[in-house]
N, C-alpha and C. Protein backbone atom coordinates (compact mmCIF):
# COMPACT_ATOMS: atom_id res chain seq x y z
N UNK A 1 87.80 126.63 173.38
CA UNK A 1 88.00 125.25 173.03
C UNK A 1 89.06 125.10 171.95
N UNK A 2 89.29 126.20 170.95
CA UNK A 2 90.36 125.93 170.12
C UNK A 2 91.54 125.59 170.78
N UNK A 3 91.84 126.55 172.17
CA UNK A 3 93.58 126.25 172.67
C UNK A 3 93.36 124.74 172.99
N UNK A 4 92.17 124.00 173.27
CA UNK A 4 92.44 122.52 173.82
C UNK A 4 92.48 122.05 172.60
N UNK A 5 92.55 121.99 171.53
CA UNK A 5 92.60 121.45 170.14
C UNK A 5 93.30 121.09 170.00
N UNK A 6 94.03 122.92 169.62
CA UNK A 6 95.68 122.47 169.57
C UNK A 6 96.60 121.91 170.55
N UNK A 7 96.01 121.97 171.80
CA UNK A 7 96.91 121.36 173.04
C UNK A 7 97.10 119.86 172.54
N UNK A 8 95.68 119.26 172.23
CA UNK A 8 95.79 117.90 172.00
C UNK A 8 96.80 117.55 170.69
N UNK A 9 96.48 118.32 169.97
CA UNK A 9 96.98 118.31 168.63
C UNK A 9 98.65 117.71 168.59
N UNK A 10 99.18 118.77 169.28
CA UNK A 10 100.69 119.04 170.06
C UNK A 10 100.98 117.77 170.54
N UNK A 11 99.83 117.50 171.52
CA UNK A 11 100.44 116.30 172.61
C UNK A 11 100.41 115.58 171.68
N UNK A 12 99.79 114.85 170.86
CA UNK A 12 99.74 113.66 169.73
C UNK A 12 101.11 113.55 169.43
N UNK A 13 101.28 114.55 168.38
CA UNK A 13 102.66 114.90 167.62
C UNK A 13 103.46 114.61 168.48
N UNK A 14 103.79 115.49 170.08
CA UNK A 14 104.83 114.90 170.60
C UNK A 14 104.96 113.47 171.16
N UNK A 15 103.63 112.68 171.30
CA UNK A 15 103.98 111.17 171.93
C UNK A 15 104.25 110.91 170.59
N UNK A 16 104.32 110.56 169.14
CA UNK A 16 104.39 109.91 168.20
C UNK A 16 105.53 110.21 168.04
N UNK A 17 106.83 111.18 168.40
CA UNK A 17 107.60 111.18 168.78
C UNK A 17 108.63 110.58 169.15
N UNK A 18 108.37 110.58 170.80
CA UNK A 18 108.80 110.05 171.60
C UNK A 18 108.28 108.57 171.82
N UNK A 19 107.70 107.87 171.02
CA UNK A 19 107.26 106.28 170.80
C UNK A 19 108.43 106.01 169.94
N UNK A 20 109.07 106.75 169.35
CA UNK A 20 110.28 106.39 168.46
C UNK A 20 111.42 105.47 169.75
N UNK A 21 111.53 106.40 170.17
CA UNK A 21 112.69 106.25 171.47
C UNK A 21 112.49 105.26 172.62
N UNK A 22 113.06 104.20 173.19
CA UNK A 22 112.53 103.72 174.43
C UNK A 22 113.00 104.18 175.34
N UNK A 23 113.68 105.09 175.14
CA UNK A 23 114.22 105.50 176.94
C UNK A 23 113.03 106.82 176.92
N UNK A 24 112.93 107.96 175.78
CA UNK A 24 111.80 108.44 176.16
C UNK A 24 110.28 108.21 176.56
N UNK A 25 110.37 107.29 176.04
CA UNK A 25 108.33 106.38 175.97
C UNK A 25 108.94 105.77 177.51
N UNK A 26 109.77 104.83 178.40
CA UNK A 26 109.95 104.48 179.52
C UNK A 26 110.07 106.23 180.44
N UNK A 27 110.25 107.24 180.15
CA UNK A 27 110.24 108.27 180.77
C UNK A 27 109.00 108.99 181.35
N UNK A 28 108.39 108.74 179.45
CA UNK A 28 107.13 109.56 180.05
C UNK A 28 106.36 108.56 180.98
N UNK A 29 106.52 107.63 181.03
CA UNK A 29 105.11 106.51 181.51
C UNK A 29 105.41 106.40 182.55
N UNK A 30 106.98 106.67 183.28
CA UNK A 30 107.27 106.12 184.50
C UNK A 30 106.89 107.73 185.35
N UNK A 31 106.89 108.70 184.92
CA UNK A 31 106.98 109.65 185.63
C UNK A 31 105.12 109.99 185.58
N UNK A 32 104.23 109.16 184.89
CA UNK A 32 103.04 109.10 184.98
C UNK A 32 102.51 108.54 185.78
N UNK A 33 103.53 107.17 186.36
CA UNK A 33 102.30 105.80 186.45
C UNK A 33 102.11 106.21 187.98
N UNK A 34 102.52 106.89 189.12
CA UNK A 34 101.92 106.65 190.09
C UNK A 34 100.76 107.70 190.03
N UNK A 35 100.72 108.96 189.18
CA UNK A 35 99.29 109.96 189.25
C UNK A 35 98.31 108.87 188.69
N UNK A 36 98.78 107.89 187.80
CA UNK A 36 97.67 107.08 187.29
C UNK A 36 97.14 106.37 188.20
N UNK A 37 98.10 105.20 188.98
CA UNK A 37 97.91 104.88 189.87
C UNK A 37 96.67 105.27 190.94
N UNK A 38 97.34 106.25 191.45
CA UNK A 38 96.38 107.29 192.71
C UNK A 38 94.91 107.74 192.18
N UNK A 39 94.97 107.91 190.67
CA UNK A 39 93.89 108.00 190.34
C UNK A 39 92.64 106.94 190.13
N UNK A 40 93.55 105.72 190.03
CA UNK A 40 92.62 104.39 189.74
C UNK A 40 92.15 103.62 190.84
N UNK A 41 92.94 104.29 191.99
CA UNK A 41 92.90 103.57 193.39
C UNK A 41 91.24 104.10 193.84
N UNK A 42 90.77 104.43 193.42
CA UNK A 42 89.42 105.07 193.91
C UNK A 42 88.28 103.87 193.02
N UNK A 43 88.85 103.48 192.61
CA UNK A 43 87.87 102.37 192.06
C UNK A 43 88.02 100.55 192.40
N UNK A 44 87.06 100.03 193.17
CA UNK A 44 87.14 98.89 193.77
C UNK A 44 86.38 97.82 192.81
N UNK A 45 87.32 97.25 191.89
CA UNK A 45 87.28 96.56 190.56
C UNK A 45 87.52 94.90 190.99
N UNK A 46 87.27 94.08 190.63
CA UNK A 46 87.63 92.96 191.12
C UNK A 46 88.85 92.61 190.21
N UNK A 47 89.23 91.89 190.32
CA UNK A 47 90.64 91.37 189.32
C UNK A 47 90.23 90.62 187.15
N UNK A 48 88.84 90.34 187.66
CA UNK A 48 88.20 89.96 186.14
C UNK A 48 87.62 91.10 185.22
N UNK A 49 87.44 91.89 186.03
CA UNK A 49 86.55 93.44 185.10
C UNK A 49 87.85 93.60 183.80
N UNK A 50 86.75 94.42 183.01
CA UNK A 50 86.94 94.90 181.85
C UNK A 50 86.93 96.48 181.89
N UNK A 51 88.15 96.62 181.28
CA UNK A 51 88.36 98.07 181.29
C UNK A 51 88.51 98.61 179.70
N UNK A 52 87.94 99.70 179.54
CA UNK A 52 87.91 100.31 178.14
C UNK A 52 88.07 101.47 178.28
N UNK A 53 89.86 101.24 177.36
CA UNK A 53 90.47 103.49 177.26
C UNK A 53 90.05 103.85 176.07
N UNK A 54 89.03 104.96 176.15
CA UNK A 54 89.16 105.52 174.70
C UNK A 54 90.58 106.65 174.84
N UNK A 55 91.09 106.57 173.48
CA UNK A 55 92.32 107.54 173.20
C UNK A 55 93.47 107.35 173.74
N UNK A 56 94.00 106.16 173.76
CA UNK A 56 95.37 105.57 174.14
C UNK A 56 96.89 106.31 173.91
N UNK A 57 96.48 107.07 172.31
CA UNK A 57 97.54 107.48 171.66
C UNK A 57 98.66 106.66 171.55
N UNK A 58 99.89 107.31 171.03
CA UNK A 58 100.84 106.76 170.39
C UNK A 58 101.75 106.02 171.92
N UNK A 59 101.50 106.76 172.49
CA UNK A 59 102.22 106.00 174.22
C UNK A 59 101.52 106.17 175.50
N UNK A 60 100.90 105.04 175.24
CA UNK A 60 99.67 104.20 175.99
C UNK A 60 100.15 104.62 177.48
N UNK A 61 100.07 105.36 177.96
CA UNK A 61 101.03 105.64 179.56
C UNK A 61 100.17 104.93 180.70
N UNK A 62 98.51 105.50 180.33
CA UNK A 62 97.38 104.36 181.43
C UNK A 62 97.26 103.19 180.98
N UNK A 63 97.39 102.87 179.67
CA UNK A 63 96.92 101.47 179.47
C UNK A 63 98.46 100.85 180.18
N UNK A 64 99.58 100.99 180.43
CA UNK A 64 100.72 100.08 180.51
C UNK A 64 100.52 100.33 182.06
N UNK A 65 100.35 101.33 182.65
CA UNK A 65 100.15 101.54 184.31
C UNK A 65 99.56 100.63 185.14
N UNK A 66 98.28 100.69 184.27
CA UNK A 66 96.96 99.38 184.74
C UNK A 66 97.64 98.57 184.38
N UNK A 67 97.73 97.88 183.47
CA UNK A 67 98.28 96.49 182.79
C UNK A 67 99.46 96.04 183.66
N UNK A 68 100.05 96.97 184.29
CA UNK A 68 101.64 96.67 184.89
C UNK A 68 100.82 95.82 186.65
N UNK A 69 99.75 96.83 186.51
CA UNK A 69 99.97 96.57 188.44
C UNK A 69 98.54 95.95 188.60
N UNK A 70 97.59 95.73 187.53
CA UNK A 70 96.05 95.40 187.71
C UNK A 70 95.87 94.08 187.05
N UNK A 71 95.04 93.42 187.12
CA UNK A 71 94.73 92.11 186.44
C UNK A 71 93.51 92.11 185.46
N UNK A 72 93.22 93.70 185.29
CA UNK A 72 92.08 93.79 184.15
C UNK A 72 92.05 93.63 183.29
N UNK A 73 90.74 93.25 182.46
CA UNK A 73 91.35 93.06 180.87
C UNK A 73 91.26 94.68 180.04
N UNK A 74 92.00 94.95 179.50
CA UNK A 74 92.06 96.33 179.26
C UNK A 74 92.01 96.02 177.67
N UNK A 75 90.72 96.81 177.35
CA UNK A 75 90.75 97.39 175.45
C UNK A 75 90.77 98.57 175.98
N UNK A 76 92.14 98.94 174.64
CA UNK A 76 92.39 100.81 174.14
C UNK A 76 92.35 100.51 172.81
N UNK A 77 91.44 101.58 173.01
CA UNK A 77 90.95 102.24 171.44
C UNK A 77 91.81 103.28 170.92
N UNK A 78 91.93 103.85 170.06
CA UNK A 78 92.52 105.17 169.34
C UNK A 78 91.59 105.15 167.92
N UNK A 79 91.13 106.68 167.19
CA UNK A 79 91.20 106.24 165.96
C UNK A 79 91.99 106.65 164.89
N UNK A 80 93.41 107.13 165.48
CA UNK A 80 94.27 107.29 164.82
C UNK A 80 95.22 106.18 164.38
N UNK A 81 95.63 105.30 163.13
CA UNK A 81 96.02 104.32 162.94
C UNK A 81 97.57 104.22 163.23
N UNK A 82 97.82 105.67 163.54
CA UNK A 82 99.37 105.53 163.23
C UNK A 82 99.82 105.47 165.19
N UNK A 83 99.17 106.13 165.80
CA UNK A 83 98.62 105.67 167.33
C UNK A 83 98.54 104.76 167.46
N UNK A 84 97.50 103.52 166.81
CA UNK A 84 97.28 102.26 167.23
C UNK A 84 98.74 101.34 167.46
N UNK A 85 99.81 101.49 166.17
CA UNK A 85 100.60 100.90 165.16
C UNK A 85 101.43 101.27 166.77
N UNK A 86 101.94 102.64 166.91
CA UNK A 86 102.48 102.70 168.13
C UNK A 86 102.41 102.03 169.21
N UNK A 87 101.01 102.34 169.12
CA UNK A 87 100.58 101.63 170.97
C UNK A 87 100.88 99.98 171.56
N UNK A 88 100.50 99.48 169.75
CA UNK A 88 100.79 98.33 170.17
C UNK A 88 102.17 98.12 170.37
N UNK A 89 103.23 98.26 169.54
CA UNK A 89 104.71 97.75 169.60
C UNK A 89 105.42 98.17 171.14
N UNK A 90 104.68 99.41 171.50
CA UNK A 90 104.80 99.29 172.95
C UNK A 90 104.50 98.25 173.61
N UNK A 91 103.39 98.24 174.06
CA UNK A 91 102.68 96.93 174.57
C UNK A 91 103.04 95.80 174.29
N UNK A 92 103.64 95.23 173.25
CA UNK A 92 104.48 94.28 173.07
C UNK A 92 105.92 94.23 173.44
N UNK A 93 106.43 95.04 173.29
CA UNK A 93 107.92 95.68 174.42
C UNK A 93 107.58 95.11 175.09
N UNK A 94 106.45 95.79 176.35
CA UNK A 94 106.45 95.13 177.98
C UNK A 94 105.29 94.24 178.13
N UNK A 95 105.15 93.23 177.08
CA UNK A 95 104.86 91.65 177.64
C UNK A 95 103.91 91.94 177.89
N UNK A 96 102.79 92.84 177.82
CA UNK A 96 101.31 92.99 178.73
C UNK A 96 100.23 91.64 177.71
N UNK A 97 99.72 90.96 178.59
CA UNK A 97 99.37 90.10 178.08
C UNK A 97 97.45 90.25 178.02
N UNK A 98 97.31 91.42 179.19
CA UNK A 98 95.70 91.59 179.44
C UNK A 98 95.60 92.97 178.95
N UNK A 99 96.10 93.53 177.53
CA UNK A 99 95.53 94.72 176.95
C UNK A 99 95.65 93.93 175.05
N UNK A 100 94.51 94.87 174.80
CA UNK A 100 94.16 94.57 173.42
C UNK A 100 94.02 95.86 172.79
N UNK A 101 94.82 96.68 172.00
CA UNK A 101 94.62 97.74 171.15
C UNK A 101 94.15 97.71 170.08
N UNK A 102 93.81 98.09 169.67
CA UNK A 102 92.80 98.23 168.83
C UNK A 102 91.92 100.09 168.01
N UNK A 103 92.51 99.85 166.82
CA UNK A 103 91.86 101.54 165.92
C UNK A 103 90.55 101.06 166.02
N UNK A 104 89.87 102.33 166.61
CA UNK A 104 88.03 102.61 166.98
C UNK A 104 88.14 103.38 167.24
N UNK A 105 86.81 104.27 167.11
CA UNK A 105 85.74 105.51 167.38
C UNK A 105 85.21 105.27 168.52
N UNK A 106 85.44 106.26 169.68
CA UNK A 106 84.69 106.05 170.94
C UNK A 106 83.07 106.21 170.91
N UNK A 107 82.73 106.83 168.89
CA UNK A 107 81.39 107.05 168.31
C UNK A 107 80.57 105.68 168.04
N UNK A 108 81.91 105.00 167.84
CA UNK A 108 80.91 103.35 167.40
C UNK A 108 81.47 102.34 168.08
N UNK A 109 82.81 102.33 168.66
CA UNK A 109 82.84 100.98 169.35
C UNK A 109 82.01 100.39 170.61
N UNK A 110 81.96 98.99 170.41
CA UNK A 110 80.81 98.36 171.27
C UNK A 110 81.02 98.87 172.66
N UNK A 111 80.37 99.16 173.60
CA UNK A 111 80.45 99.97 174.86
C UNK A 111 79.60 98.56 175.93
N UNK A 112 79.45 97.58 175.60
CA UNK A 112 78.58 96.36 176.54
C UNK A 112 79.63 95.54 177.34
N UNK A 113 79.66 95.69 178.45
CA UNK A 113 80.37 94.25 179.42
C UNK A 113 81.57 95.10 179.95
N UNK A 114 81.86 96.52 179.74
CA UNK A 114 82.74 97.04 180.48
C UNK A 114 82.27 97.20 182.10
N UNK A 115 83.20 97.63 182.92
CA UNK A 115 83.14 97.60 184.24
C UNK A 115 83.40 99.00 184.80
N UNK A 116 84.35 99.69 183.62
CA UNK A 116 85.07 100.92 183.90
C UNK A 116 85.20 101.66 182.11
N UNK A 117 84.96 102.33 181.88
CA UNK A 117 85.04 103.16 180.86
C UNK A 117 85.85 104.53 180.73
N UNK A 118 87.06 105.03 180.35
CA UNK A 118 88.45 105.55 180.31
C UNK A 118 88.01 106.79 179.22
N UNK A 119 87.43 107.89 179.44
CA UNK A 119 87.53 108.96 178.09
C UNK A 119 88.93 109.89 178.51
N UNK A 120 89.94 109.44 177.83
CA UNK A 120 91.54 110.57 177.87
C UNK A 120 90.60 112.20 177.26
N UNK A 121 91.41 112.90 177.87
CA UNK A 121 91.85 114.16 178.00
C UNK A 121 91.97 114.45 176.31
N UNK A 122 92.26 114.02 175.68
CA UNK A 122 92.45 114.67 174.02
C UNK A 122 90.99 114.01 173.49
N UNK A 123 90.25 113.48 174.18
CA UNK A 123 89.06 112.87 173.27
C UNK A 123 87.96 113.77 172.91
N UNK A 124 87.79 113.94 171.40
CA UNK A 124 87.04 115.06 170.88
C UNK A 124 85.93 114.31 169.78
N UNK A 125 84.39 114.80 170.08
CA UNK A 125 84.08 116.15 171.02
C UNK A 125 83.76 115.21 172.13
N UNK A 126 84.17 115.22 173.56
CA UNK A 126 84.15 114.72 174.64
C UNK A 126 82.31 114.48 174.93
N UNK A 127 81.84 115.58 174.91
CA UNK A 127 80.29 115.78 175.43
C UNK A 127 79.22 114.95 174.53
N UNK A 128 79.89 114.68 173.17
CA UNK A 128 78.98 113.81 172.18
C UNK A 128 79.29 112.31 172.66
N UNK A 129 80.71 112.08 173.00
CA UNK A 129 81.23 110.93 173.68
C UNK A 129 80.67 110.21 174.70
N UNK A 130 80.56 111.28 175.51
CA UNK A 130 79.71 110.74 177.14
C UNK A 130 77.96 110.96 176.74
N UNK A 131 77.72 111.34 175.90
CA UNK A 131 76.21 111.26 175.48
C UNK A 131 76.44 109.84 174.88
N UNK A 132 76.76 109.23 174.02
CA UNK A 132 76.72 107.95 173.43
C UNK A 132 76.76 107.23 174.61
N UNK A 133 78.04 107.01 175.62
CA UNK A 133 78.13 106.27 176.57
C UNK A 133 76.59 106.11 177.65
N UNK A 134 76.19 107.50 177.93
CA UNK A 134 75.02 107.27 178.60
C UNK A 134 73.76 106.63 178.08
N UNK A 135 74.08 106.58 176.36
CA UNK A 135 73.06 105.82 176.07
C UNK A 135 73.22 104.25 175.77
N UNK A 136 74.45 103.56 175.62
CA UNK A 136 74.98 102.06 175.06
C UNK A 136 75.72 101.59 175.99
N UNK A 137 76.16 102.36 177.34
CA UNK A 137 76.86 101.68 178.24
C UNK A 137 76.06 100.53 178.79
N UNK A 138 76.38 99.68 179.92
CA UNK A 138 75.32 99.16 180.95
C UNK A 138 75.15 99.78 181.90
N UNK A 139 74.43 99.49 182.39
CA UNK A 139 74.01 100.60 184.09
C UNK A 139 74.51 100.01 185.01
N UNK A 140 75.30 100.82 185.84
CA UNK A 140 76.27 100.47 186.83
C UNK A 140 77.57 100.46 186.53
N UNK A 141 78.43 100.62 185.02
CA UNK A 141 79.63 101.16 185.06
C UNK A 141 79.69 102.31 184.74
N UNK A 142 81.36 103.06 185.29
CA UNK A 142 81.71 103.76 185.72
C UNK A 142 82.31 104.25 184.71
N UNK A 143 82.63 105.70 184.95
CA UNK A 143 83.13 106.41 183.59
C UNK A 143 83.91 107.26 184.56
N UNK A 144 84.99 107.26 183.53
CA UNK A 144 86.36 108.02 184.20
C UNK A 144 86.60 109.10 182.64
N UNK A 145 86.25 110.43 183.12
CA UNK A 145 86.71 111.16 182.41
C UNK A 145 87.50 112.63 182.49
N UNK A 146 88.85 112.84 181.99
CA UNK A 146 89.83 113.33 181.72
C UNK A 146 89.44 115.25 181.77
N UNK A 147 89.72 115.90 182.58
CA UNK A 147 89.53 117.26 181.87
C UNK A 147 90.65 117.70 182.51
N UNK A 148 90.28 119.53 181.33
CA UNK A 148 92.09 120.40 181.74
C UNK A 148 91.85 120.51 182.76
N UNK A 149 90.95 120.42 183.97
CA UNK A 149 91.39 120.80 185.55
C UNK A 149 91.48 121.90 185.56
N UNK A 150 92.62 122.43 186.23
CA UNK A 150 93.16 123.46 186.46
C UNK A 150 93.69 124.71 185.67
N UNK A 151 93.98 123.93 184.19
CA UNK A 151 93.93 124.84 182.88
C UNK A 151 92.93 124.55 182.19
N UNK A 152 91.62 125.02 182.72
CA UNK A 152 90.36 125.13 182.18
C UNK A 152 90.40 126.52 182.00
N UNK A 153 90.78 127.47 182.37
CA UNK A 153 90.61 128.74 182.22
C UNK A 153 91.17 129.25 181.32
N UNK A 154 92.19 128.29 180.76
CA UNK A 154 93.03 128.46 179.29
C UNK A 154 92.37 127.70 178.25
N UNK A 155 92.13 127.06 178.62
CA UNK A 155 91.29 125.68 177.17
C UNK A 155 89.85 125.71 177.22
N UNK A 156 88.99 126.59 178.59
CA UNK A 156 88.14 126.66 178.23
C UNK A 156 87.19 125.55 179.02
N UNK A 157 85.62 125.81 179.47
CA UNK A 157 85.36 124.83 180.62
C UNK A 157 84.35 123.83 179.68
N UNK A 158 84.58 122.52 179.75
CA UNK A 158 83.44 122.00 178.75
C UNK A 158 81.95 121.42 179.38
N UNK A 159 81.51 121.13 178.89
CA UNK A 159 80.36 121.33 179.04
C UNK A 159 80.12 119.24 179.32
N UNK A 160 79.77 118.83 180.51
CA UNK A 160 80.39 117.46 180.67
C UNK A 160 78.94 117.02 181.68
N UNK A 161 77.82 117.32 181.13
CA UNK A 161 76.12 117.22 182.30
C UNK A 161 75.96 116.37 181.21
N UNK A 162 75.65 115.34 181.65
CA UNK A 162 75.15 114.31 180.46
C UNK A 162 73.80 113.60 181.23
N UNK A 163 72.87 113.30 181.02
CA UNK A 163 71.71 112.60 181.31
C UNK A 163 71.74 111.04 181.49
N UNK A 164 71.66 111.00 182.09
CA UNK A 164 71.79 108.87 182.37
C UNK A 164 73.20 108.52 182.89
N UNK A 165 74.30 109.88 183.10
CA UNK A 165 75.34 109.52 184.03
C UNK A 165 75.26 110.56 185.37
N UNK A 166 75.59 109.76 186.08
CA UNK A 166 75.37 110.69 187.61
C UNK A 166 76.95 110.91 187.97
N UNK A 167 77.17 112.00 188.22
CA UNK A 167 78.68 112.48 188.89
C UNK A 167 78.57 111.91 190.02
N UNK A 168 79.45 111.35 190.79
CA UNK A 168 79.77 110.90 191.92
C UNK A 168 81.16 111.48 192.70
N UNK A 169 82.23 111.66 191.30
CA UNK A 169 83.83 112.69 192.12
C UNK A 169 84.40 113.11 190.86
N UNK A 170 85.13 114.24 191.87
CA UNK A 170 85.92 114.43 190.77
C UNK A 170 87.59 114.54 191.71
N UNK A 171 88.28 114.42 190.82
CA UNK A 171 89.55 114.29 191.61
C UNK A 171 90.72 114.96 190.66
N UNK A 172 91.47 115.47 191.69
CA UNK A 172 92.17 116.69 191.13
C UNK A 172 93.72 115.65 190.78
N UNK A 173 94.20 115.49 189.67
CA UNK A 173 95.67 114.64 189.50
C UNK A 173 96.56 115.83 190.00
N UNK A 174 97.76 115.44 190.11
CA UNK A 174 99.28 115.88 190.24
C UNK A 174 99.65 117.28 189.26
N UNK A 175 99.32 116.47 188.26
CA UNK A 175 99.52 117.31 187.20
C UNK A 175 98.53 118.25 186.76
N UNK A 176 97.70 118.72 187.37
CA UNK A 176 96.70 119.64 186.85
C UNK A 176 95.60 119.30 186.27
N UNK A 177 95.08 118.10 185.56
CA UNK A 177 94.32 117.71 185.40
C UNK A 177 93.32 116.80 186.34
N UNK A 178 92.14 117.06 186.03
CA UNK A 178 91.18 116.76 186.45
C UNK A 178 90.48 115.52 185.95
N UNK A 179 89.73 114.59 186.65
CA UNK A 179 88.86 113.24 186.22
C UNK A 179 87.77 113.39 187.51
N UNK A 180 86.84 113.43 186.30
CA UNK A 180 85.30 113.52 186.37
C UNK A 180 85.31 112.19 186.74
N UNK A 181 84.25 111.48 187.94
CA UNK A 181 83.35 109.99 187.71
C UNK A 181 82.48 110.26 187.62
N UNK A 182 81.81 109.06 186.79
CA UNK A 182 80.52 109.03 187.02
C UNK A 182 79.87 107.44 186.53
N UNK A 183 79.00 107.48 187.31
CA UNK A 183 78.18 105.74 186.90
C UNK A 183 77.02 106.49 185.86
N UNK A 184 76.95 105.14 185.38
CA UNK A 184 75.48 104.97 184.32
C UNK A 184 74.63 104.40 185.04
N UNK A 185 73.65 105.35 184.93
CA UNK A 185 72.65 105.27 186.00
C UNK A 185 71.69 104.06 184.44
């Protein structure tokens, strides 16, 4: 679990980065948004649901994907402030009018009236995360969560059996990573 630490660690540093730049922040997101896409297409959301990303980071790549092509209302969380500060001036760049960013703890922010629930790939400790969720979510949304996939054997396999969420898929992205579903039972 340390190499996923520092993996995340890294990735931070480099989106806070590249949020400097708009041709890089339009790079990374565009060469993201259809794995995001393909990945979100598995969920039959109506156009009013509420969507909640924990760990947006400094360049929101799912929150602007959804927001670009979905009619959800999307809160992203981060609780890094200098992430938030990012995320938003992005999001204000491209006009998204149905996302709300916002610095929070995926430990304490309110988890009631979502439809879809978003744990990113850098969210630590993931397994304390989806234990809270199984206990403050509502029953019947869905949890979309992020793992190394395919470089699990480098970062290590986590430990993601939580009680009061039922796995339903998992789906392999483009890029090597993996997303767990699961409803709150």
């Amino acid at each position: 679990m340390e190499l996923q630490y520092l993996h995340n660690k890294l990735l931070r540093f480099v989106e806070k980065i590249f949020s400097k730049s708009n041709f890089l922040t339009e790079f990374y997101i565009d060469i993201q948004e259809r794995t995001v896409l393909e990945e979100f297409s598995q969920f039959d959301l109506n156009m009013n649901s509420k969507v909640l990303i924990m760990g947006c980071g400094s360049i929101p790549n799912t929150v602007i994907s959804l927001a670009r092509n979905k009619k959800w209302e999307i809160v992203s969380i981060d609780r890094d402030e200098i992430a938030v500060r990012n995320a938003e001036k992005i999001i204000d760049r491209y006009g998204l009018k149905n996302v709300i960013v916002k610095k929070a703890d995926g430990m304490e922010v309110d988890l009631k009236g979502y439809n879809l629930i978003v744990v990113a790939l850098g969210i630590e400790p993931k397994s304390r995360v989806l234990e809270r969720i199984s206990k403050d979510a509502d029953s019947g949304t869905y949890i979309l969560c992020r793992t190394a996939g395919a470089f699990s054997k480098i970062f290590g396999k986590e430990n993601l059996k939580v009680n009061g969420l039922k796995m339903i898929k998992r789906y392999r992205r483009k890029d090597g990573t993996e997303s767990i579903v699961f409803v709150k039972e």
